[in-house]
PDB file of N, CA and C in Angstrom:
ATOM      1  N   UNK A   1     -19.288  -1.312  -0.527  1.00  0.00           N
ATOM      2  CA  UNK A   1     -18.669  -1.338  -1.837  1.00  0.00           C
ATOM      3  C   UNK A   1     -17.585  -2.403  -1.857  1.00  0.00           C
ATOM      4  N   UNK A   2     -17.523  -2.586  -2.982  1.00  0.00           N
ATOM      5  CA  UNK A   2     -16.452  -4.019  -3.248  1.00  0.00           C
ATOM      6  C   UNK A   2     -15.604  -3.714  -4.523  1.00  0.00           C
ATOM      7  N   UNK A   3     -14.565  -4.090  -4.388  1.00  0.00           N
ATOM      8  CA  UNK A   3     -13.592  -4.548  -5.676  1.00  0.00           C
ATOM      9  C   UNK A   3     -14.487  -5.236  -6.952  1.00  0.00           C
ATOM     10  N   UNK A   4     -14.238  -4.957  -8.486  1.00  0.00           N
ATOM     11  CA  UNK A   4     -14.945  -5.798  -8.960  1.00  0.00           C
ATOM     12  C   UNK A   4     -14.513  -6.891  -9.596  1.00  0.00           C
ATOM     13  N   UNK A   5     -12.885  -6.918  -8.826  1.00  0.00           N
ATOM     14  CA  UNK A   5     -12.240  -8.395  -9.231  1.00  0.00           C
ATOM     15  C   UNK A   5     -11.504  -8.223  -8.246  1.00  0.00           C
ATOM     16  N   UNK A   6     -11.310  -9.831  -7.772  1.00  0.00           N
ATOM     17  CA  UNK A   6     -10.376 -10.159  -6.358  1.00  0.00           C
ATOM     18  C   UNK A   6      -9.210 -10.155  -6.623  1.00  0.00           C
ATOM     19  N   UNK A   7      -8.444  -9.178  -7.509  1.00  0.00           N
ATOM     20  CA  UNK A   7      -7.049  -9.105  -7.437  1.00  0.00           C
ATOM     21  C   UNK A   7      -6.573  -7.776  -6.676  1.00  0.00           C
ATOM     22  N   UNK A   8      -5.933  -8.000  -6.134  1.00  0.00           N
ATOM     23  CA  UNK A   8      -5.082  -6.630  -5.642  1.00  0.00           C
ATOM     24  C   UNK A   8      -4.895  -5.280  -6.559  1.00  0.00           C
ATOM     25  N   UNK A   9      -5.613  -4.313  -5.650  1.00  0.00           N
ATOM     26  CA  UNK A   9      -5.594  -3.088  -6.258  1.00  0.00           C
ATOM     27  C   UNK A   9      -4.172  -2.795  -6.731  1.00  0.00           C
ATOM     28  N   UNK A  10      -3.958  -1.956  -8.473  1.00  0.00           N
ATOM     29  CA  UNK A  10      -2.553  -1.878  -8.472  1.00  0.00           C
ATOM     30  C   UNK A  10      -1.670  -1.256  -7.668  1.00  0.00           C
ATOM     31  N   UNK A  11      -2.446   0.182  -7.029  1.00  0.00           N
ATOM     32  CA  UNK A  11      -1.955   0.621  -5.726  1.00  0.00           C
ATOM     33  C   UNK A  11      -1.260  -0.271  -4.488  1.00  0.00           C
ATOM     34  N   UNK A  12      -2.345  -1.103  -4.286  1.00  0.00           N
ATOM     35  CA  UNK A  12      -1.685  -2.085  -2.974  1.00  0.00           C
ATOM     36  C   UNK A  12      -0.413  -2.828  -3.614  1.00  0.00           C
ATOM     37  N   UNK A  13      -0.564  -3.573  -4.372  1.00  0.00           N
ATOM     38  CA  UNK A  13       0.337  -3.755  -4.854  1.00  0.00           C
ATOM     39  C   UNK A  13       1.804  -3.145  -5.085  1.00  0.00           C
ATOM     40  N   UNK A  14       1.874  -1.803  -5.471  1.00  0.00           N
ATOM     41  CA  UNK A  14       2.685  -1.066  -5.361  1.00  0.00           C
ATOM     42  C   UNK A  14       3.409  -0.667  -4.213  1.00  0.00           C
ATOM     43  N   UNK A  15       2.803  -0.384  -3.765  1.00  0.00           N
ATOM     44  CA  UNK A  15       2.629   0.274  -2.021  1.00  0.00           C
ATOM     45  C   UNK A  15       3.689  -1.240  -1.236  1.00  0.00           C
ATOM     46  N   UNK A  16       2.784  -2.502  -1.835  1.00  0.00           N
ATOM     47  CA  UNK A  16       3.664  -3.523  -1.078  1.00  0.00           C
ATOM     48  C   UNK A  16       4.666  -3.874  -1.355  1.00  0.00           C
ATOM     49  N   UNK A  17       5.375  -3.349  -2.746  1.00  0.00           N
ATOM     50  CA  UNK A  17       6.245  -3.491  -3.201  1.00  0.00           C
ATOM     51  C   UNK A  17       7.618  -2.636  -2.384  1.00  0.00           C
ATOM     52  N   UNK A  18       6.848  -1.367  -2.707  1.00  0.00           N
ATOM     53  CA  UNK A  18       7.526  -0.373  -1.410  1.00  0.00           C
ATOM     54  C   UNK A  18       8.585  -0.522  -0.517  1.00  0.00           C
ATOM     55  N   UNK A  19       7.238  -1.221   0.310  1.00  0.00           N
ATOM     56  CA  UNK A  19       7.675  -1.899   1.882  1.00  0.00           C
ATOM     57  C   UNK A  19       9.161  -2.946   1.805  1.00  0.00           C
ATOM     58  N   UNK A  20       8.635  -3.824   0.750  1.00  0.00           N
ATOM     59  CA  UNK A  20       9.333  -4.917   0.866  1.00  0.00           C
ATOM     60  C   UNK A  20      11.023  -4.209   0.170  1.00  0.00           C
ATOM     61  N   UNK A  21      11.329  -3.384  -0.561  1.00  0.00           N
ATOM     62  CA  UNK A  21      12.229  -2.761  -1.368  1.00  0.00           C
ATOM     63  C   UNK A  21      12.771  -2.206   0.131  1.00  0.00           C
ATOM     64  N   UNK A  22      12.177  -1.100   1.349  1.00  0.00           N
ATOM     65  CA  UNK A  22      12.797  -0.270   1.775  1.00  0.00           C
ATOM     66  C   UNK A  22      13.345  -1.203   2.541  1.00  0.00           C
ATOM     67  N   UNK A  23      12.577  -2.502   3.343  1.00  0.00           N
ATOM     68  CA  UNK A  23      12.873  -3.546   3.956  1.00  0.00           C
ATOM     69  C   UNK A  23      14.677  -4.026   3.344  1.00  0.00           C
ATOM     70  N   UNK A  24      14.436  -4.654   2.503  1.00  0.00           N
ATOM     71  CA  UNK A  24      15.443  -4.881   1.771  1.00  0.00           C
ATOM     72  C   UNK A  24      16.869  -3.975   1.918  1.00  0.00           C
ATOM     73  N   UNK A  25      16.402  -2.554   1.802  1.00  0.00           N
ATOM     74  CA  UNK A  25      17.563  -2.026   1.499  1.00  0.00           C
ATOM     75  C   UNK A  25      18.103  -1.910   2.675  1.00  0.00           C
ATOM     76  N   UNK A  26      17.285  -1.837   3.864  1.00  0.00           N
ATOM     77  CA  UNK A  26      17.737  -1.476   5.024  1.00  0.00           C
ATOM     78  C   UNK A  26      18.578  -2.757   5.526  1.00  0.00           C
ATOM     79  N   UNK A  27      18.020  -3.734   5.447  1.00  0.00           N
ATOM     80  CA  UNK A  27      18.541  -4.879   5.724  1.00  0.00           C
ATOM     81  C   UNK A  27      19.959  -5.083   5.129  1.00  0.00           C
ATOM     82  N   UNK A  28      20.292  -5.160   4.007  1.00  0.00           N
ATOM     83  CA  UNK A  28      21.211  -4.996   2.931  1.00  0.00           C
ATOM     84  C   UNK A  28      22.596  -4.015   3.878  1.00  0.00           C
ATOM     85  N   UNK A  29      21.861  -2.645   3.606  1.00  0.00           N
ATOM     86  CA  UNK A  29      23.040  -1.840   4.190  1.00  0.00           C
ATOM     87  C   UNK A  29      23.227  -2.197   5.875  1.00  0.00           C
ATOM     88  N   UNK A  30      22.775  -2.598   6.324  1.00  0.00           N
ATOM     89  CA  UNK A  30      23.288  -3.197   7.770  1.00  0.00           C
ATOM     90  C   UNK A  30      23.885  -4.089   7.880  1.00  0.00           C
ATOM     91  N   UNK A  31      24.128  -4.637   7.025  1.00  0.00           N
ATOM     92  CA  UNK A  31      24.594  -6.151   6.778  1.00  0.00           C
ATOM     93  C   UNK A  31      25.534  -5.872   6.613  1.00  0.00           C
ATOM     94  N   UNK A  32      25.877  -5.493   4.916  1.00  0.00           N
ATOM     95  CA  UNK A  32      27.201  -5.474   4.541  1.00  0.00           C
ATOM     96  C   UNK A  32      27.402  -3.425   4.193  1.00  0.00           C
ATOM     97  N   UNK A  33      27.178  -3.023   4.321  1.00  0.00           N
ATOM     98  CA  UNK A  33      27.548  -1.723   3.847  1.00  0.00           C
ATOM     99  C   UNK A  33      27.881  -0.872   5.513  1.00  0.00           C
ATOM    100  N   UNK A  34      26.930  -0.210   6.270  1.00  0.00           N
ATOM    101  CA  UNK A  34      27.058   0.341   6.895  1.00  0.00           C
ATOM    102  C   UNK A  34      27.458  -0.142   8.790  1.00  0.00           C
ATOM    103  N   UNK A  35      28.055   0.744   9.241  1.00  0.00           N
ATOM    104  CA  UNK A  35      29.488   0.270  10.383  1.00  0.00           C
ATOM    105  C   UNK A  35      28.185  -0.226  11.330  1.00  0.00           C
ATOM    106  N   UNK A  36      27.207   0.879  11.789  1.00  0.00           N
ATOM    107  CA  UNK A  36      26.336   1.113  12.808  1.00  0.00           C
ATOM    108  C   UNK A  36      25.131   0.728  12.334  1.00  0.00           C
ATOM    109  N   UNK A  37      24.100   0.070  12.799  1.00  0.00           N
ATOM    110  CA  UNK A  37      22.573  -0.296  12.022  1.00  0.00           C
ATOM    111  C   UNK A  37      21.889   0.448  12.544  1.00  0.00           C
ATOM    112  N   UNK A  38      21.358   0.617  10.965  1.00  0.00           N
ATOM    113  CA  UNK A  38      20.038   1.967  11.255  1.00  0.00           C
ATOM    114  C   UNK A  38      18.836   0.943  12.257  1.00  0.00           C
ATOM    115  N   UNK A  39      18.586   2.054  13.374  1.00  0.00           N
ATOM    116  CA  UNK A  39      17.555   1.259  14.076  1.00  0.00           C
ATOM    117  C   UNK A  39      16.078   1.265  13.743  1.00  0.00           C
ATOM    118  N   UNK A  40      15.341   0.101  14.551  1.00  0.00           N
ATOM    119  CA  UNK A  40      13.643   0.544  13.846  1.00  0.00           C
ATOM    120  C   UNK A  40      13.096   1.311  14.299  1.00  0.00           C
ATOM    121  N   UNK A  41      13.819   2.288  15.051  1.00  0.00           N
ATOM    122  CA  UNK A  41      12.993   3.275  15.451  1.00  0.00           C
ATOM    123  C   UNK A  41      13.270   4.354  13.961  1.00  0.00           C
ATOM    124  N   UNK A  42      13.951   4.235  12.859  1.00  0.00           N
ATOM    125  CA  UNK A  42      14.442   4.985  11.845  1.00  0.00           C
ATOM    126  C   UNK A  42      13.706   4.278  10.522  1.00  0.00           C
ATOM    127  N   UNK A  43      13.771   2.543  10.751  1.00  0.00           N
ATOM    128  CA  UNK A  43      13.333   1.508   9.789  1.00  0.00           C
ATOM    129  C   UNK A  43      11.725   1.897   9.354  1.00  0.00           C
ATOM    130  N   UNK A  44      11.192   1.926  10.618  1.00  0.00           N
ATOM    131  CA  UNK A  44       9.991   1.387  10.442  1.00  0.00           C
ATOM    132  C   UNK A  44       9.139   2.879   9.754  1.00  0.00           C
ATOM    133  N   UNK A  45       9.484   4.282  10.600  1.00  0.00           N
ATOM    134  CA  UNK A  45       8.578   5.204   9.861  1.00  0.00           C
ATOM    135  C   UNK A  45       9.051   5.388   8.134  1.00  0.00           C
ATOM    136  N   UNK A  46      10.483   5.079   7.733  1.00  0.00           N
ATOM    137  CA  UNK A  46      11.225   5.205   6.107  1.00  0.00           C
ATOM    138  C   UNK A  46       9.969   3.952   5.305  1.00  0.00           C
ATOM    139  N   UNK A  47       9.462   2.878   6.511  1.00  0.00           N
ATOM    140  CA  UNK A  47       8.759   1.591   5.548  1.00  0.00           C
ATOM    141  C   UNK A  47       7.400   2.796   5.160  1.00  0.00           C
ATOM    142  N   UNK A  48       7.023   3.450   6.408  1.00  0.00           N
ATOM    143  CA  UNK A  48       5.775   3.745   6.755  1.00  0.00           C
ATOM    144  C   UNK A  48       5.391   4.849   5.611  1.00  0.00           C
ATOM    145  N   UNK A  49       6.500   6.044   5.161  1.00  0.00           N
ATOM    146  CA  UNK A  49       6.420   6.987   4.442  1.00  0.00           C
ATOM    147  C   UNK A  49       7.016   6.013   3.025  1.00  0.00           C
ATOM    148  N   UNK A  50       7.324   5.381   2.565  1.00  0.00           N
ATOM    149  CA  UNK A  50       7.237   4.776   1.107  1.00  0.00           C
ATOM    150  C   UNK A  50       6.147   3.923   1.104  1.00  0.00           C
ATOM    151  N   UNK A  51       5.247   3.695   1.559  1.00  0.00           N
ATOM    152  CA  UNK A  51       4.331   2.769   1.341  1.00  0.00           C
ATOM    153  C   UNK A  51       3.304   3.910   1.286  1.00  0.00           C
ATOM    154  N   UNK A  52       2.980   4.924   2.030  1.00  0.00           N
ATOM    155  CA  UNK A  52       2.367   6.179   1.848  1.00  0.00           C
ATOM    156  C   UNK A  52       2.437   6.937   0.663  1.00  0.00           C
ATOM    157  N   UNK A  53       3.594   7.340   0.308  1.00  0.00           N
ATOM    158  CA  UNK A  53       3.591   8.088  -0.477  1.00  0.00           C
ATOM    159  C   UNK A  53       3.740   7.000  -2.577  1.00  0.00           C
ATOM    160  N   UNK A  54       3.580   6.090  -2.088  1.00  0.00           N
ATOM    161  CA  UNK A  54       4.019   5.122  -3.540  1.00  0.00           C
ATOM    162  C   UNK A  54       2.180   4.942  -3.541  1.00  0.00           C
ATOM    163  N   UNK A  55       1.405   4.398  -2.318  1.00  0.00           N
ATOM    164  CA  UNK A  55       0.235   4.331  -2.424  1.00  0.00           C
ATOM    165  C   UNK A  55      -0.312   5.524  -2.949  1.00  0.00           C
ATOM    166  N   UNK A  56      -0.261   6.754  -2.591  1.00  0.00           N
ATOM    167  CA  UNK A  56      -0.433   7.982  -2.955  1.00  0.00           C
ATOM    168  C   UNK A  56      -0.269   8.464  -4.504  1.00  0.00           C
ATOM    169  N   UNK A  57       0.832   8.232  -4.704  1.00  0.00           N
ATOM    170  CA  UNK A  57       1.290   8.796  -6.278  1.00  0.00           C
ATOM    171  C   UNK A  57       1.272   7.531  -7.511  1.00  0.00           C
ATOM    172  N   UNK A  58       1.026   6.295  -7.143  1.00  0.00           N
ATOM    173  CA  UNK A  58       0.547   5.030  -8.215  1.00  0.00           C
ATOM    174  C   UNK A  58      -0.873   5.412  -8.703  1.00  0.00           C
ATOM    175  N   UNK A  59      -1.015   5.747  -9.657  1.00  0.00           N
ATOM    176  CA  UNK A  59      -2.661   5.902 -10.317  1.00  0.00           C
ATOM    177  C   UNK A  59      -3.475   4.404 -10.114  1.00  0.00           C
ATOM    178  N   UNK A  60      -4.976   4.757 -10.142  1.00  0.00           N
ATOM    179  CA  UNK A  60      -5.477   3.350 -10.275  1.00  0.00           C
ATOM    180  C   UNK A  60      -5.417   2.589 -11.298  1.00  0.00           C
ATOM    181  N   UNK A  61      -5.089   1.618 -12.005  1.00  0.00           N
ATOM    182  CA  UNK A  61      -5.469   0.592 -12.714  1.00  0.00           C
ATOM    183  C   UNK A  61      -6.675   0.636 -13.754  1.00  0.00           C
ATOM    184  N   UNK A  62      -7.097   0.513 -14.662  1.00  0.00           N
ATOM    185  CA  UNK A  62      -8.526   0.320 -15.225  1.00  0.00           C
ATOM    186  C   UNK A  62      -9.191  -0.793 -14.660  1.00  0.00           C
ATOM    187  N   UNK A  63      -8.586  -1.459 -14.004  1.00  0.00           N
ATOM    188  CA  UNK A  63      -9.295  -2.663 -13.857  1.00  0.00           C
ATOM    189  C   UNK A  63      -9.541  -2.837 -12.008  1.00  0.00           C
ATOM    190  N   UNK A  64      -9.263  -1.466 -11.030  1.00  0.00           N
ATOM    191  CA  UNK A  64      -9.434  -1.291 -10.202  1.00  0.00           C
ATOM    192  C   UNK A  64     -10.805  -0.503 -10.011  1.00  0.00           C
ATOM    193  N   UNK A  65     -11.589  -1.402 -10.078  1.00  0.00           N
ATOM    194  CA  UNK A  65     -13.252  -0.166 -10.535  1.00  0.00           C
ATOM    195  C   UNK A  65     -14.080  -1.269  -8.903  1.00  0.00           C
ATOM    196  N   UNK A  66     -14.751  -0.283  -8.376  1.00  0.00           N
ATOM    197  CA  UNK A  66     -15.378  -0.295  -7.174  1.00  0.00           C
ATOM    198  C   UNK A  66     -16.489  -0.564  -7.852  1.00  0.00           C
ATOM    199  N   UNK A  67     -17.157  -2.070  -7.092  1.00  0.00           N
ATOM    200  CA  UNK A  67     -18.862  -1.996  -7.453  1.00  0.00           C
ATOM    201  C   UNK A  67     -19.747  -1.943  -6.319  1.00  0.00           C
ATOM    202  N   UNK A  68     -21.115  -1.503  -6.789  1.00  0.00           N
ATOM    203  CA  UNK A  68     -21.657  -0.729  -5.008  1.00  0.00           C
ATOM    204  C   UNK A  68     -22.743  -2.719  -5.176  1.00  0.00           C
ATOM    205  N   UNK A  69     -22.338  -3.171  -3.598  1.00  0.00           N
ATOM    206  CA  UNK A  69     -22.764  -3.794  -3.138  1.00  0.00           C
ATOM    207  C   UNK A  69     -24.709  -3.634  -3.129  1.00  0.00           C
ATOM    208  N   UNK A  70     -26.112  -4.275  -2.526  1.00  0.00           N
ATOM    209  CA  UNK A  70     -26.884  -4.429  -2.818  1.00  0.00           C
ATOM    210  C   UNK A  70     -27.136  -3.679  -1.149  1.00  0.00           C
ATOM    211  N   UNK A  71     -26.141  -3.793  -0.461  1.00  0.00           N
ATOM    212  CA  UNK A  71     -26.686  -3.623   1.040  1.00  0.00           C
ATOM    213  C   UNK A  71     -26.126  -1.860   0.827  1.00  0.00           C
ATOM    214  N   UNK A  72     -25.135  -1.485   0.179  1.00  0.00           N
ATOM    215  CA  UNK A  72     -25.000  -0.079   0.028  1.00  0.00           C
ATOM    216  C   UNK A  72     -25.655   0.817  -0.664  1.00  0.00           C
ATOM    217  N   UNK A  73     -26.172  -0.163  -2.014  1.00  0.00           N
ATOM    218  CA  UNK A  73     -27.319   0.760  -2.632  1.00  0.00           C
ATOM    219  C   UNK A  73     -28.364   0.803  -1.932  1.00  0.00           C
ATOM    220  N   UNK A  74     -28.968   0.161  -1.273  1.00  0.00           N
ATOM    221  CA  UNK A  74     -30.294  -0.566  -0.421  1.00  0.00           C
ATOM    222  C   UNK A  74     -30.308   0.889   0.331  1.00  0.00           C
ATOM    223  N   UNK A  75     -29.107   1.138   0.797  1.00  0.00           N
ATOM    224  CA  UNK A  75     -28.815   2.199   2.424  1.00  0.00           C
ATOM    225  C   UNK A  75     -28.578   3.740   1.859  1.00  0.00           C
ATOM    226  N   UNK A  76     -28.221   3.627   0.841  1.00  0.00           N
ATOM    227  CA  UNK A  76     -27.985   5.192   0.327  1.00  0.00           C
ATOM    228  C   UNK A  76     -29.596   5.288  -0.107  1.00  0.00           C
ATOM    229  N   UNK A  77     -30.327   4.742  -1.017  1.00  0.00           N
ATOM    230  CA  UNK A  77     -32.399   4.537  -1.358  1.00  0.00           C
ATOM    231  C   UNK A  77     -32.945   5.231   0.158  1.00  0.00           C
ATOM    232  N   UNK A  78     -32.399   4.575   1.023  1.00  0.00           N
ATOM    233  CA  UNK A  78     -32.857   4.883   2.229  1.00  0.00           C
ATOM    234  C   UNK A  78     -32.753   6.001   2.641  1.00  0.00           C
ATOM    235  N   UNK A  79     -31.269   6.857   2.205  1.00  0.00           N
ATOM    236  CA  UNK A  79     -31.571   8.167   3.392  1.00  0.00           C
ATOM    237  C   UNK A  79     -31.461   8.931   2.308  1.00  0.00           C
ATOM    238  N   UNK A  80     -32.294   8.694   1.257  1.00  0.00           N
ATOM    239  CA  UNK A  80     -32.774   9.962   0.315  1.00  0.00           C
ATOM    240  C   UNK A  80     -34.332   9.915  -0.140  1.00  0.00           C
TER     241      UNK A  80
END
């Protein structure tokens, strides 16, 4: 199965938005806000659970529609 346009699902999109926001903030408050920096052992699962859960709760797009490839229809014919 395939995308039926090569743009980024609005999900991914979202999701990458996420990342780059929690990135940001973390960066931000280490910088100038907070005494001690949050480490990546703290960074990386906060990137891991907003990119999860934004992927999760962003609805699809109308224009995020899956089309079935010729080799997937071909293979599903097959085992029915």
């Amino acid at each position: 199965m395939r995308m039926e346009k090569p743009t980024p699902a609005q999900k991914v999109t979202a999701a990458t938005i996420a990342a780059a926001i929690v990135q940001l903030t973390v960066g931000i408050a280490n910088t100038y806000i907070l005494e001690i920096d949050i480490p990546s052992t703290i960074e990386t699962p906060l990137t891991i659970l907003a990119v999860f859960f934004t992927g999760y709760l962003v609805p699809p797009a109308r224009r995020d529609r899956v089309v079935e490839s010729k080799v997937n229809a071909d293979t599903k014919q097959n085992n029915t």
